[in-house]
N, C-alpha and C. Protein backbone atom coordinates (compact mmCIF):
# COMPACT_ATOMS: atom_id res chain seq x y z
N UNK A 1 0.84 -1.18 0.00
CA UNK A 1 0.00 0.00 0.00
C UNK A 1 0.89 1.25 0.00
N UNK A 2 0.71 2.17 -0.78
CA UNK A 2 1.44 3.29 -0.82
C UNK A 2 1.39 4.12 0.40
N UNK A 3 2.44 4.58 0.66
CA UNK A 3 2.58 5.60 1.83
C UNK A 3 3.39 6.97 1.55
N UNK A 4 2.54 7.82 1.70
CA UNK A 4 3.22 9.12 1.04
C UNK A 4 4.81 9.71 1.75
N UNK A 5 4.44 9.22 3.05
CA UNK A 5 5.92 9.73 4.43
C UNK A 5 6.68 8.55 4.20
N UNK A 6 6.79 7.78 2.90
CA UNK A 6 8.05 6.92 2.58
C UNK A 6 8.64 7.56 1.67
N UNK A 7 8.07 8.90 0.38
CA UNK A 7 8.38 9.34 -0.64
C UNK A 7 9.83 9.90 0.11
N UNK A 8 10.96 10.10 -0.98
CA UNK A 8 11.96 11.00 -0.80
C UNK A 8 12.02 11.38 -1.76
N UNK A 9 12.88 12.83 -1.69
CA UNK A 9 12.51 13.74 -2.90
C UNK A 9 14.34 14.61 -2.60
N UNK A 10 15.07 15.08 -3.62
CA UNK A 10 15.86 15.91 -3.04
C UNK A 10 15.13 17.02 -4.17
N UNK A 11 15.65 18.46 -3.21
CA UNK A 11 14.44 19.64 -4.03
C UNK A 11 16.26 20.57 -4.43
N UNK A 12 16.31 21.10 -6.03
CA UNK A 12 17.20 21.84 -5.74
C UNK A 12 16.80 23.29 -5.41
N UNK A 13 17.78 24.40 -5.35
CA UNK A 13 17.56 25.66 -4.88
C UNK A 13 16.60 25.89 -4.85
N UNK A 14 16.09 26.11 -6.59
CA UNK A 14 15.12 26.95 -6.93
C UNK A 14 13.46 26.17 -6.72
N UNK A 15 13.53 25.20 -5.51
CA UNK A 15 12.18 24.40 -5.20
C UNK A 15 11.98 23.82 -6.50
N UNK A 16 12.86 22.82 -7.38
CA UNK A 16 12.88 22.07 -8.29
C UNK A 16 12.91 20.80 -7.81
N UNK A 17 12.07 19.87 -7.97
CA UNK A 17 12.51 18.67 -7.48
C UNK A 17 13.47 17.70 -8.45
N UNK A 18 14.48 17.45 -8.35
CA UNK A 18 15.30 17.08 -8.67
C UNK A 18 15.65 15.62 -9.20
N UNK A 19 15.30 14.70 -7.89
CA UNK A 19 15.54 13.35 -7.55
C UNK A 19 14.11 12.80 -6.68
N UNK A 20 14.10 11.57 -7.16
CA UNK A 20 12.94 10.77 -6.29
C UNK A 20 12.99 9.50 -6.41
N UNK A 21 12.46 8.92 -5.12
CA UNK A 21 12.22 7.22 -4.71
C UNK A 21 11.22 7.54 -3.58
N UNK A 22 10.54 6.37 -4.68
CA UNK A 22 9.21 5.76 -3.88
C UNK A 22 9.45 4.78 -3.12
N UNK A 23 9.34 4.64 -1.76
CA UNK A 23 9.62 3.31 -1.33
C UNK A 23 8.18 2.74 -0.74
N UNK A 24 7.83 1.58 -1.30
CA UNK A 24 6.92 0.58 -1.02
C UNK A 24 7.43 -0.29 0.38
N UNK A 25 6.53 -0.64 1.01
CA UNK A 25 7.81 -2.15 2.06
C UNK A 25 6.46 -2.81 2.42
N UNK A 26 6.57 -3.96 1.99
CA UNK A 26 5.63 -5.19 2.93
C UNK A 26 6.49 -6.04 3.76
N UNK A 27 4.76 -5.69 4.78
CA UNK A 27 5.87 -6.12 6.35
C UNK A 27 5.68 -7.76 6.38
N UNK A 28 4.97 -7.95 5.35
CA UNK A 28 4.68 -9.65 5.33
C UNK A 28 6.08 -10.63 5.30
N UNK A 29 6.63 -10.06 3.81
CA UNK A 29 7.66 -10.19 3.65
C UNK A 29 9.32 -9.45 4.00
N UNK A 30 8.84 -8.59 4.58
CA UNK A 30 9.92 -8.01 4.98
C UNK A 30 10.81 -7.30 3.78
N UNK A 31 9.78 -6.76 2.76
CA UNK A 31 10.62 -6.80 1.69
C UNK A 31 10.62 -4.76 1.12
N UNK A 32 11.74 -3.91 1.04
CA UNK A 32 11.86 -2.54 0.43
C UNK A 32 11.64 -2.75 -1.20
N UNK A 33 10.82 -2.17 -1.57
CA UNK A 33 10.93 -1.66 -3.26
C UNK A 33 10.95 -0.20 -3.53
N UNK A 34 12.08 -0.09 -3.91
CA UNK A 34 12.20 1.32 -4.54
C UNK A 34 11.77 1.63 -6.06
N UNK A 35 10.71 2.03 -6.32
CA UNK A 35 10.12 2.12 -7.25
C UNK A 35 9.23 3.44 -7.32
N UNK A 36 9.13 4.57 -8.53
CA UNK A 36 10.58 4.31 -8.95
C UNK A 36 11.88 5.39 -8.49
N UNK A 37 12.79 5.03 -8.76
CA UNK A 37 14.08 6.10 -8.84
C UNK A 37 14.59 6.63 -9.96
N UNK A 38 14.46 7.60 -9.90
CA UNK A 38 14.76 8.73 -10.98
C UNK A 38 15.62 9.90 -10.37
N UNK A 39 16.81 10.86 -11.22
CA UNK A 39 17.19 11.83 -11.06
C UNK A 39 17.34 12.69 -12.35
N UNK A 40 17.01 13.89 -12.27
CA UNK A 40 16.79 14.48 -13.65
C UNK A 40 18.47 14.59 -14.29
N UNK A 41 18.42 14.56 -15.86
CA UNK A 41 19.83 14.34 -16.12
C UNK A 41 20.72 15.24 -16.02
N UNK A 42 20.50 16.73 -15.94
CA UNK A 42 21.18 17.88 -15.22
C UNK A 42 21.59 17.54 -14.28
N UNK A 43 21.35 16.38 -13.33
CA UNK A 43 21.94 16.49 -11.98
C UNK A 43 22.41 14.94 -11.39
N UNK A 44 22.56 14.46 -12.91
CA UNK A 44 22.98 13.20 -12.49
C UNK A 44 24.70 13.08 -12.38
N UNK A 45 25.54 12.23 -11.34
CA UNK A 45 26.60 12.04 -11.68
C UNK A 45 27.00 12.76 -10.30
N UNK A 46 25.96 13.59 -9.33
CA UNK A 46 26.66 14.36 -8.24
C UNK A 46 26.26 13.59 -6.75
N UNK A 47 25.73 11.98 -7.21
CA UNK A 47 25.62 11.38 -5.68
C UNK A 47 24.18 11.72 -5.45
N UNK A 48 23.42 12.39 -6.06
CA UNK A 48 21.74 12.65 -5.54
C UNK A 48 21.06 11.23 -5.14
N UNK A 49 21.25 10.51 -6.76
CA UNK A 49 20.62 9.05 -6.24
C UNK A 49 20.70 8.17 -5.21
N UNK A 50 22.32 7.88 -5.06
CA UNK A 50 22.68 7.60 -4.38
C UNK A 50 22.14 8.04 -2.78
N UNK A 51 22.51 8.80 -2.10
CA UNK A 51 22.03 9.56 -1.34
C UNK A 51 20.08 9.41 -0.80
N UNK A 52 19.14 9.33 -2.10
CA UNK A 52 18.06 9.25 -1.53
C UNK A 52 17.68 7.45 -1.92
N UNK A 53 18.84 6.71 -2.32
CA UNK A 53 18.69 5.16 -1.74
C UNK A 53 19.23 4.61 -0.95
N UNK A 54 20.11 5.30 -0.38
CA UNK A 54 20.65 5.16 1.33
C UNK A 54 19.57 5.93 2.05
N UNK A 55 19.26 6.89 1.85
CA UNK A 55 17.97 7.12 3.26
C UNK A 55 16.63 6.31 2.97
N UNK A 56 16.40 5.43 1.56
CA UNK A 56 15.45 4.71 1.73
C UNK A 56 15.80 3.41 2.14
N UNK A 57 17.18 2.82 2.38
CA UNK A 57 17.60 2.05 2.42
C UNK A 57 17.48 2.07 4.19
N UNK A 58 17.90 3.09 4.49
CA UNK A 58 17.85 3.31 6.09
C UNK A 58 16.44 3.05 6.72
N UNK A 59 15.07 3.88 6.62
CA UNK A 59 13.82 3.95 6.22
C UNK A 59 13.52 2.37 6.39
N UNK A 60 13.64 1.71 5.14
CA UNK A 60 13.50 0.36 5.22
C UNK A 60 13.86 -0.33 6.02
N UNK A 61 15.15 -0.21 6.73
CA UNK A 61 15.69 -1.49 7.63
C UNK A 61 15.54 -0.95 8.52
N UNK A 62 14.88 -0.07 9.00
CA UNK A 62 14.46 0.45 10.61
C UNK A 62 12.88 0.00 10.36
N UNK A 63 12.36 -0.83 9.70
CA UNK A 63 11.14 -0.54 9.46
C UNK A 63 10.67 -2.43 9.48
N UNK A 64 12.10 -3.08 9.58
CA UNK A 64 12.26 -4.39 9.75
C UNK A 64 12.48 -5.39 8.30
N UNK A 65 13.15 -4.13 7.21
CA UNK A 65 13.11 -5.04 6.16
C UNK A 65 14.53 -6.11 5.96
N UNK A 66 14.51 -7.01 5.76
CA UNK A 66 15.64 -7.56 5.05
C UNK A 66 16.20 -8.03 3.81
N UNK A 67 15.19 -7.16 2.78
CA UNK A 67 15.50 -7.46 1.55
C UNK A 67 15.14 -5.76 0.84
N UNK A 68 15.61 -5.70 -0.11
CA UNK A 68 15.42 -4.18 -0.53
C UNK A 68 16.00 -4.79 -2.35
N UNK A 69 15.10 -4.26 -3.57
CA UNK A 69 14.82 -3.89 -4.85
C UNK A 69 14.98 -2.60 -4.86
N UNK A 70 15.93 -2.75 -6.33
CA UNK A 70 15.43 -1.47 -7.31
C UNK A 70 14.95 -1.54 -8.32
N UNK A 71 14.53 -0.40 -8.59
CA UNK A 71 13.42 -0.18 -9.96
C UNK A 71 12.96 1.11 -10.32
N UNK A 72 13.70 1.73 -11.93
CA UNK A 72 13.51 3.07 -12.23
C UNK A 72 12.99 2.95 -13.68
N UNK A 73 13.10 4.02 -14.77
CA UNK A 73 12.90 3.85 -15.62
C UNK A 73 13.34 2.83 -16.96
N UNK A 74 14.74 3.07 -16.77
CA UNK A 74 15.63 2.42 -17.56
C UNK A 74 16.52 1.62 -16.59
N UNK A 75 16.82 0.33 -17.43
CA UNK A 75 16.99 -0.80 -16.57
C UNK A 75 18.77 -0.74 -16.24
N UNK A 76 19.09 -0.32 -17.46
CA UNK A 76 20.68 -0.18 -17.34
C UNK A 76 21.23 0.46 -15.87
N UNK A 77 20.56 1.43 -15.75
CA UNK A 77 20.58 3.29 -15.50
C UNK A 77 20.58 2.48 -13.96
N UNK A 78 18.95 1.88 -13.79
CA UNK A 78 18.69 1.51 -12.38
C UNK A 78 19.63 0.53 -11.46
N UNK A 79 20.29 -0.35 -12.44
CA UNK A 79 21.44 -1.38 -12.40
C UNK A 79 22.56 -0.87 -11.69
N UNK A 80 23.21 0.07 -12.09
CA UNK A 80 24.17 0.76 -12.07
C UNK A 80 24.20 1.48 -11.01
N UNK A 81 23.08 2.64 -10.92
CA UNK A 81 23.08 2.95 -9.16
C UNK A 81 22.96 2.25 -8.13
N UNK A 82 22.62 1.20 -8.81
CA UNK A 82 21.65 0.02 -7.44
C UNK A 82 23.32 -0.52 -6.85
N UNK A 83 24.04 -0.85 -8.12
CA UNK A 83 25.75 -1.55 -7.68
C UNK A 83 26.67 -0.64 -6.75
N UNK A 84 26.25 0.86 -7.32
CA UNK A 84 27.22 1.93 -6.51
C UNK A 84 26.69 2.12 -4.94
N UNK A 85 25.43 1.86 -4.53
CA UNK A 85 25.08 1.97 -2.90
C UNK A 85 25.30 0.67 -2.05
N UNK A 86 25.57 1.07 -0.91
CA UNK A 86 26.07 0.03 -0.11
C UNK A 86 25.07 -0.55 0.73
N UNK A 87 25.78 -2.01 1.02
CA UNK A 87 24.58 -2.97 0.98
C UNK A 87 24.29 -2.75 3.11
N UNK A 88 22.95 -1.71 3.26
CA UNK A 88 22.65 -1.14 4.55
C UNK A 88 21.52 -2.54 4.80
N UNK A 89 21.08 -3.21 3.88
CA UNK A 89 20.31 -3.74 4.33
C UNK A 89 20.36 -5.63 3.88
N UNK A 90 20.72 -6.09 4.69
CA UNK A 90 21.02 -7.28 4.86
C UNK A 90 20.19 -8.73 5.48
């Protein structure tokens, strides 16, 4: 079930939202989905993503998950950030 106080968002200066992850978590399974993650391409390459899948990553495993997905637009793209964050949730 969606929960809006799981959204993260980084906003730049000018109240642009920038970056976002949705995080889903069933407590059945114990399971985080980040779905989706996106950062606009002006601002990719400076750690944004990164950054708001460690605080969903955090979020999640305070929340009792032990498994955590990603999932953005493009599969490459989502791959690739998913390899660069560290594994908080185990």
């Amino acid at each position: 079930m969606y929960r809006r106080d799981l959204d993260i968002v980084a906003v730049a200066p000018d109240d642009q939202v920038v970056a976002y992850c949705v995080l889903w978590y069933d407590d059945v399974t114990r399971t985080g989905l980040f779905d989706p993650v996106a950062v606009m391409p002006e601002y990719q390459q400076r750690g944004l993503g990164r950054a708001i899948l460690v605080e969903a990553m955090r979020r999640a495993k305070n929340m009792g998950a032990t498994l955590a997905t990603v999932s953005g637009f493009e599969q490459e793209q989502t791959l690739c950030m998913a390899q660069r964050c560290p594994r908080i949730v185990t």
